[in-house]
N, C-alpha and C. Protein backbone atom coordinates (compact mmCIF):
# COMPACT_ATOMS: atom_id res chain seq x y z
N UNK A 1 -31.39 -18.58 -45.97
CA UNK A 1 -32.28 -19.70 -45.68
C UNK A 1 -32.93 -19.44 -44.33
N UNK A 2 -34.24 -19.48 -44.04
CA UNK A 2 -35.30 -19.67 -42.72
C UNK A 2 -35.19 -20.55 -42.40
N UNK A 3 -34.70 -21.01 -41.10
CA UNK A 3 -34.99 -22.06 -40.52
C UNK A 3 -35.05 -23.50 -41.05
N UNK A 4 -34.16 -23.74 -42.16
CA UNK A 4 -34.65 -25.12 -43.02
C UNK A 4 -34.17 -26.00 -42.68
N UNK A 5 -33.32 -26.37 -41.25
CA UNK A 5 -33.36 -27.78 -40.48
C UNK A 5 -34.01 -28.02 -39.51
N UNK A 6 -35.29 -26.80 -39.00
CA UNK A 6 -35.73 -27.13 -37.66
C UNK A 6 -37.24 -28.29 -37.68
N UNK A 7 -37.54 -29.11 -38.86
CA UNK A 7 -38.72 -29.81 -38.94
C UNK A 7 -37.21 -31.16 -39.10
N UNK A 8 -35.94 -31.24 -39.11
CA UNK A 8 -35.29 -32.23 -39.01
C UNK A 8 -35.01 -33.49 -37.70
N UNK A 9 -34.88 -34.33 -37.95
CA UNK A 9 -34.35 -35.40 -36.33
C UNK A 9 -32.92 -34.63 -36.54
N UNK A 10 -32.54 -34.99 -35.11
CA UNK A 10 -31.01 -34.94 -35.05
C UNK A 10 -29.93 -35.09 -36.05
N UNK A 11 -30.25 -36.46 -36.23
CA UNK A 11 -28.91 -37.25 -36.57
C UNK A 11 -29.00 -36.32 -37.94
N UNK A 12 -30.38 -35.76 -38.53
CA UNK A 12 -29.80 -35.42 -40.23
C UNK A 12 -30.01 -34.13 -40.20
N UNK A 13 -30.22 -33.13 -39.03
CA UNK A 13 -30.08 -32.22 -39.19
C UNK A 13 -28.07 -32.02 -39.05
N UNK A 14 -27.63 -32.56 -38.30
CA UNK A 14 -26.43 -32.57 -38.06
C UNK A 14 -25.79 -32.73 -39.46
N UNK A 15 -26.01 -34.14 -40.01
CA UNK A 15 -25.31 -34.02 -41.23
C UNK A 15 -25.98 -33.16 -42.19
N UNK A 16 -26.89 -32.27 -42.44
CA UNK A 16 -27.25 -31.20 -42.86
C UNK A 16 -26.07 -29.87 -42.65
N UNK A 17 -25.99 -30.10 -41.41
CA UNK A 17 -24.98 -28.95 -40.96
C UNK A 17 -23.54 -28.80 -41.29
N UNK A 18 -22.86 -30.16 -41.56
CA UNK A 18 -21.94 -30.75 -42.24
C UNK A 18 -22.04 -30.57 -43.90
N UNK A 19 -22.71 -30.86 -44.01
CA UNK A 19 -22.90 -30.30 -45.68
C UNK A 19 -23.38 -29.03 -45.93
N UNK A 20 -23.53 -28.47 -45.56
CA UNK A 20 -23.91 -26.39 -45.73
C UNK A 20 -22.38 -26.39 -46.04
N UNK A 21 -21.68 -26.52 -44.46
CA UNK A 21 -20.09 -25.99 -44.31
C UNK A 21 -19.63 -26.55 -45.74
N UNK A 22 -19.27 -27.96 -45.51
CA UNK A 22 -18.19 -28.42 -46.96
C UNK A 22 -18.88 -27.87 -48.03
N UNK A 23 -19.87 -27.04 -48.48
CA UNK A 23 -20.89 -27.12 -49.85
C UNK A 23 -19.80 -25.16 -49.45
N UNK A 24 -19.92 -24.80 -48.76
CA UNK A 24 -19.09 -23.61 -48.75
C UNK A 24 -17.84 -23.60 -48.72
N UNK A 25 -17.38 -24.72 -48.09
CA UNK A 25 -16.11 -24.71 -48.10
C UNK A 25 -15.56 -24.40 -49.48
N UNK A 26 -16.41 -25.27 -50.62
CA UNK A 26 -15.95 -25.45 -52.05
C UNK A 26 -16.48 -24.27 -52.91
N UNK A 27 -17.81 -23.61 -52.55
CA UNK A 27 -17.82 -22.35 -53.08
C UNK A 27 -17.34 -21.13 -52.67
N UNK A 28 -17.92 -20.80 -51.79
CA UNK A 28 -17.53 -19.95 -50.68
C UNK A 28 -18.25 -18.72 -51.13
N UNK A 29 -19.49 -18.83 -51.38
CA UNK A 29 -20.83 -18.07 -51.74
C UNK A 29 -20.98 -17.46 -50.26
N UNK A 30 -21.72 -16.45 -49.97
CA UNK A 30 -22.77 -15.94 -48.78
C UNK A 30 -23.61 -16.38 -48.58
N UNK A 31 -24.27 -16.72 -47.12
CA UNK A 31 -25.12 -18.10 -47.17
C UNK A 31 -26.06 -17.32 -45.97
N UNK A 32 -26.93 -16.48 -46.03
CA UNK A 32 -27.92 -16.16 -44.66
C UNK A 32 -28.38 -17.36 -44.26
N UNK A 33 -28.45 -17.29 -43.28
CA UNK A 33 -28.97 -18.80 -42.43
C UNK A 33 -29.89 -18.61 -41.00
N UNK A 34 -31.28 -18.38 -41.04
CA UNK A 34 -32.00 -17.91 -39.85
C UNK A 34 -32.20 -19.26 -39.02
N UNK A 35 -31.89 -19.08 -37.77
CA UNK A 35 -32.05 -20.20 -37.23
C UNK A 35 -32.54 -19.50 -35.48
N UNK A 36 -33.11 -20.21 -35.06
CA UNK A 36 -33.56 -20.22 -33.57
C UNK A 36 -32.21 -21.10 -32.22
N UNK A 37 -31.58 -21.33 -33.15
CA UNK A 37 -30.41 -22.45 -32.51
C UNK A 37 -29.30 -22.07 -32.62
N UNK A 38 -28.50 -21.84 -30.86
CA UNK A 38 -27.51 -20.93 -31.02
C UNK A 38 -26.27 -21.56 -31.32
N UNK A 39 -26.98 -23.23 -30.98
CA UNK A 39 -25.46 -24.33 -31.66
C UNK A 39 -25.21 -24.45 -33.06
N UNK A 40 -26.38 -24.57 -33.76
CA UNK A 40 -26.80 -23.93 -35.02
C UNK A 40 -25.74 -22.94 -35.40
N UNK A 41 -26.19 -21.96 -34.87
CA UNK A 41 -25.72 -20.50 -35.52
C UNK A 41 -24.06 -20.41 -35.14
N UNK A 42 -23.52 -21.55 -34.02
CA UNK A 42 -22.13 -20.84 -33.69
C UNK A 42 -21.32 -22.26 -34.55
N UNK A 43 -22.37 -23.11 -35.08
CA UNK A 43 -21.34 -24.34 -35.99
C UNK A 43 -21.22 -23.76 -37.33
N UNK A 44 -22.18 -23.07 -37.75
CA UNK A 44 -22.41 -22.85 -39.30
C UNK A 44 -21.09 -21.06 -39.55
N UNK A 45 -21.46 -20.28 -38.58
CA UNK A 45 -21.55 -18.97 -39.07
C UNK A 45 -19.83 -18.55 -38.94
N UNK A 46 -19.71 -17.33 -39.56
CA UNK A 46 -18.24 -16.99 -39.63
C UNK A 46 -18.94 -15.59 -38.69
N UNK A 47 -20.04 -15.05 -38.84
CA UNK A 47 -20.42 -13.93 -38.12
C UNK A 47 -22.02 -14.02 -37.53
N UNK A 48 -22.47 -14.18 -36.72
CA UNK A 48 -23.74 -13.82 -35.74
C UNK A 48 -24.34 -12.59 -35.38
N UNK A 49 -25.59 -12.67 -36.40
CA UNK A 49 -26.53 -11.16 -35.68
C UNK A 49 -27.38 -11.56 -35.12
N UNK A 50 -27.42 -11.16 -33.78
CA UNK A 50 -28.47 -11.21 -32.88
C UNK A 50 -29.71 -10.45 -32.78
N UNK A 51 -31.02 -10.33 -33.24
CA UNK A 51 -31.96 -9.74 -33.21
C UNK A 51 -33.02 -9.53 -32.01
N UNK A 52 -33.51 -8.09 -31.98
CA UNK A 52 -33.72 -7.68 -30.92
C UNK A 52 -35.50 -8.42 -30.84
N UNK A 53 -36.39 -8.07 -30.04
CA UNK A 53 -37.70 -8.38 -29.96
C UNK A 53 -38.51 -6.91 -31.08
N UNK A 54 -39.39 -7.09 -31.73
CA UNK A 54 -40.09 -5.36 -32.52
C UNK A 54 -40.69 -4.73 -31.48
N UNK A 55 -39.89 -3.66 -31.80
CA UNK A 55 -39.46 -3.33 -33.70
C UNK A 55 -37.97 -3.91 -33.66
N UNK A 56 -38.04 -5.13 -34.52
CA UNK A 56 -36.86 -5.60 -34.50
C UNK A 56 -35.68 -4.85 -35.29
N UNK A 57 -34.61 -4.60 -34.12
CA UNK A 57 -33.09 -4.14 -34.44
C UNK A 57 -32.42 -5.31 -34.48
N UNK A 58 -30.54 -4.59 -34.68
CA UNK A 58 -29.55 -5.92 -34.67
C UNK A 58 -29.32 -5.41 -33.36
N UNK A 59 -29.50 -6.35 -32.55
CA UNK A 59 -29.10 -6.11 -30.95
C UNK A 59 -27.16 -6.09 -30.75
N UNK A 60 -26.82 -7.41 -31.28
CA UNK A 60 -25.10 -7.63 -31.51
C UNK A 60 -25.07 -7.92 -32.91
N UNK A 61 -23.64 -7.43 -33.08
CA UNK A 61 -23.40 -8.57 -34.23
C UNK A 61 -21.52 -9.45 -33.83
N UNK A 62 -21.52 -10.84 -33.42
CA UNK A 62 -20.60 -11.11 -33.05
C UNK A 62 -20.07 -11.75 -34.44
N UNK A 63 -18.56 -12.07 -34.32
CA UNK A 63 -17.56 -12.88 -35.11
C UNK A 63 -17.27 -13.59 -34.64
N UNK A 64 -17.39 -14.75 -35.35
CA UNK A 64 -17.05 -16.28 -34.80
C UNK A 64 -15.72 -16.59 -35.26
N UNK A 65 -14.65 -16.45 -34.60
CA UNK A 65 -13.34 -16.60 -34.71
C UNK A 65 -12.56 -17.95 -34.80
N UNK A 66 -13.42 -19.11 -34.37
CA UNK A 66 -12.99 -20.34 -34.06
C UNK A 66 -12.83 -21.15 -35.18
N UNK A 67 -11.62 -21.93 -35.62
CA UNK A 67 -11.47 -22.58 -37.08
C UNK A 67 -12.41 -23.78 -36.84
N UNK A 68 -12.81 -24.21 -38.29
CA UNK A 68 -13.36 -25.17 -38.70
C UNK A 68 -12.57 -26.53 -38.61
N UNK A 69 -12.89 -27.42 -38.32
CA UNK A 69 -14.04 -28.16 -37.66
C UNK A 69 -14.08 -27.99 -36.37
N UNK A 70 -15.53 -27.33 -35.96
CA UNK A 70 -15.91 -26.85 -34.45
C UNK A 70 -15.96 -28.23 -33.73
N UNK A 71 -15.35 -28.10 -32.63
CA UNK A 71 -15.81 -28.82 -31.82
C UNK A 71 -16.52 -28.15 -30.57
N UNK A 72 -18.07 -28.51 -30.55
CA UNK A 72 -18.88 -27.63 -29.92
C UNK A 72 -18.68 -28.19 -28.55
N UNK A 73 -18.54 -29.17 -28.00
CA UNK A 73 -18.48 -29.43 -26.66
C UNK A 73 -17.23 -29.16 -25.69
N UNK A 74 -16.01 -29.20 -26.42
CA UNK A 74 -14.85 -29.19 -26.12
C UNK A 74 -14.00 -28.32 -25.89
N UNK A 75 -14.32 -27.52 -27.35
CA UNK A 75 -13.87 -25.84 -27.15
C UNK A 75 -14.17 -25.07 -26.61
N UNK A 76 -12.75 -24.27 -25.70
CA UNK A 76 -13.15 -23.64 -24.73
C UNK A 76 -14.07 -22.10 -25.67
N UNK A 77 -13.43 -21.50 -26.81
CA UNK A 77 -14.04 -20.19 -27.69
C UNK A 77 -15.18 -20.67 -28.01
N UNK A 78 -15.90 -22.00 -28.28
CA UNK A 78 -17.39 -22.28 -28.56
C UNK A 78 -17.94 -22.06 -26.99
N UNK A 79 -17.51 -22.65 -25.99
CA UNK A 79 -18.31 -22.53 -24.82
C UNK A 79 -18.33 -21.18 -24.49
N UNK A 80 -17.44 -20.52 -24.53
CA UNK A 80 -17.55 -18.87 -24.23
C UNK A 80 -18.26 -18.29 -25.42
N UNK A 81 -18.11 -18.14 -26.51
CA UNK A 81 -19.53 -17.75 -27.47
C UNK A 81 -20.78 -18.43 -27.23
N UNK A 82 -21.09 -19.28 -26.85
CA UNK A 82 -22.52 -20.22 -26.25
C UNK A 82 -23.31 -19.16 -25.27
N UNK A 83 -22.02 -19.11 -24.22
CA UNK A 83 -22.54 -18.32 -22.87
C UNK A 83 -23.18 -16.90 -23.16
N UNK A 84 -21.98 -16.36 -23.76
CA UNK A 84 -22.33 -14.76 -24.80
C UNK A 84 -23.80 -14.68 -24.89
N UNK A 85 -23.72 -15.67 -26.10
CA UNK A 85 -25.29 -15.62 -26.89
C UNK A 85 -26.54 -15.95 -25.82
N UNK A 86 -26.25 -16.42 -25.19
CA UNK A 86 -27.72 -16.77 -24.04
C UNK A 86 -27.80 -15.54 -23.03
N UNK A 87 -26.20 -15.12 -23.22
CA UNK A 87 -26.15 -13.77 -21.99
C UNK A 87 -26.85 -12.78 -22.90
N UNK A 88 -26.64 -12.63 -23.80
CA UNK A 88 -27.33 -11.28 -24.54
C UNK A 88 -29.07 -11.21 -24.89
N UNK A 89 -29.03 -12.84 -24.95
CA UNK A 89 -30.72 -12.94 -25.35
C UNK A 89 -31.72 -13.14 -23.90
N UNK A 90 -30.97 -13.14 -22.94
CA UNK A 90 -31.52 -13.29 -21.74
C UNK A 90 -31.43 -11.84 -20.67
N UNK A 91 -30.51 -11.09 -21.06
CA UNK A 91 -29.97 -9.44 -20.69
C UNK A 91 -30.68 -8.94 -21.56
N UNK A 92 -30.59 -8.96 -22.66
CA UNK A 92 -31.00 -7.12 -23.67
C UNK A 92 -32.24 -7.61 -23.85
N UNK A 93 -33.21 -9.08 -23.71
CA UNK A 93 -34.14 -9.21 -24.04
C UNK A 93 -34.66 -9.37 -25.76
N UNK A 94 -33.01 -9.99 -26.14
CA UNK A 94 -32.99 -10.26 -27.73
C UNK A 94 -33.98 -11.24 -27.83
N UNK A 95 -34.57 -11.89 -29.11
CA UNK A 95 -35.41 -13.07 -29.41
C UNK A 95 -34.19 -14.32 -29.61
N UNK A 96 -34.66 -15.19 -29.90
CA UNK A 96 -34.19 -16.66 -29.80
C UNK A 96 -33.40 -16.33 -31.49
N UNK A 97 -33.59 -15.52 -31.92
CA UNK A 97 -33.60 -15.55 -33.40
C UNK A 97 -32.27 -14.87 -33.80
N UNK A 98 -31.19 -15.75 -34.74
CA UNK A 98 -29.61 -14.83 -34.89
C UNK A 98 -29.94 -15.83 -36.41
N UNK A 99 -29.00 -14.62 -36.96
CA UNK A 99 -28.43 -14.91 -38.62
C UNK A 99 -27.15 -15.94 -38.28
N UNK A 100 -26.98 -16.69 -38.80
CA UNK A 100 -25.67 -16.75 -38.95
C UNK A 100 -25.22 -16.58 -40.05
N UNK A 101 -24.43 -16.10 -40.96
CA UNK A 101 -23.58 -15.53 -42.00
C UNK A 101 -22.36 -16.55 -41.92
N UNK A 102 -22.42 -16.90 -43.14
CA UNK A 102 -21.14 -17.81 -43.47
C UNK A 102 -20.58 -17.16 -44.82
């Protein structure tokens, strides 16, 4: 999927984000998910590729190790993957742009 919560408000992109997970939880299909949003990409994904600027490469590809249900503000492994991802797209000169893979 491209980007298909970023024309959303908050409140329903969130419960958007809530229903991807449980809709996998129960299948547990492969789910590409392009998103510009690294809260996005570190609530949804089991793995993160970070893409470079073109000729676009995979700059990283991280694993999101942290069990479900994220708590993005609280957890200390979400705040240290947060930092990661802004460190790498702000260092290697990656784009705003990561897969997340669920």
């Amino acid at each position: 999927m491209d980007e298909p919560f970023s024309a959303l408000d908050v409140r329903t992109r969130e419960s958007m984000r809530r229903e991807i997970v449980s809709l996998w939880e129960q299948q547990r299909k492969t789910v590409v998910f392009v998103t510009h949003d690294i809260d996005e990409a570190i609530f949804l994904a089991d793995r993160i590729i970070v893409l470079s600027h073109k000729p676009t490469v995979v700059e990283e590809t991280i694993r999101v190790g942290v069990s479900r249900p994220r708590d993005m503000d609280h957890n200390l492994e979400v705040q240290a993957l947060r930092k990661r991802l802004y460190q790498i797209m702000r260092d290697d000169g990656a784009t705003a742009d990561v897969k997340a893979k669920l």
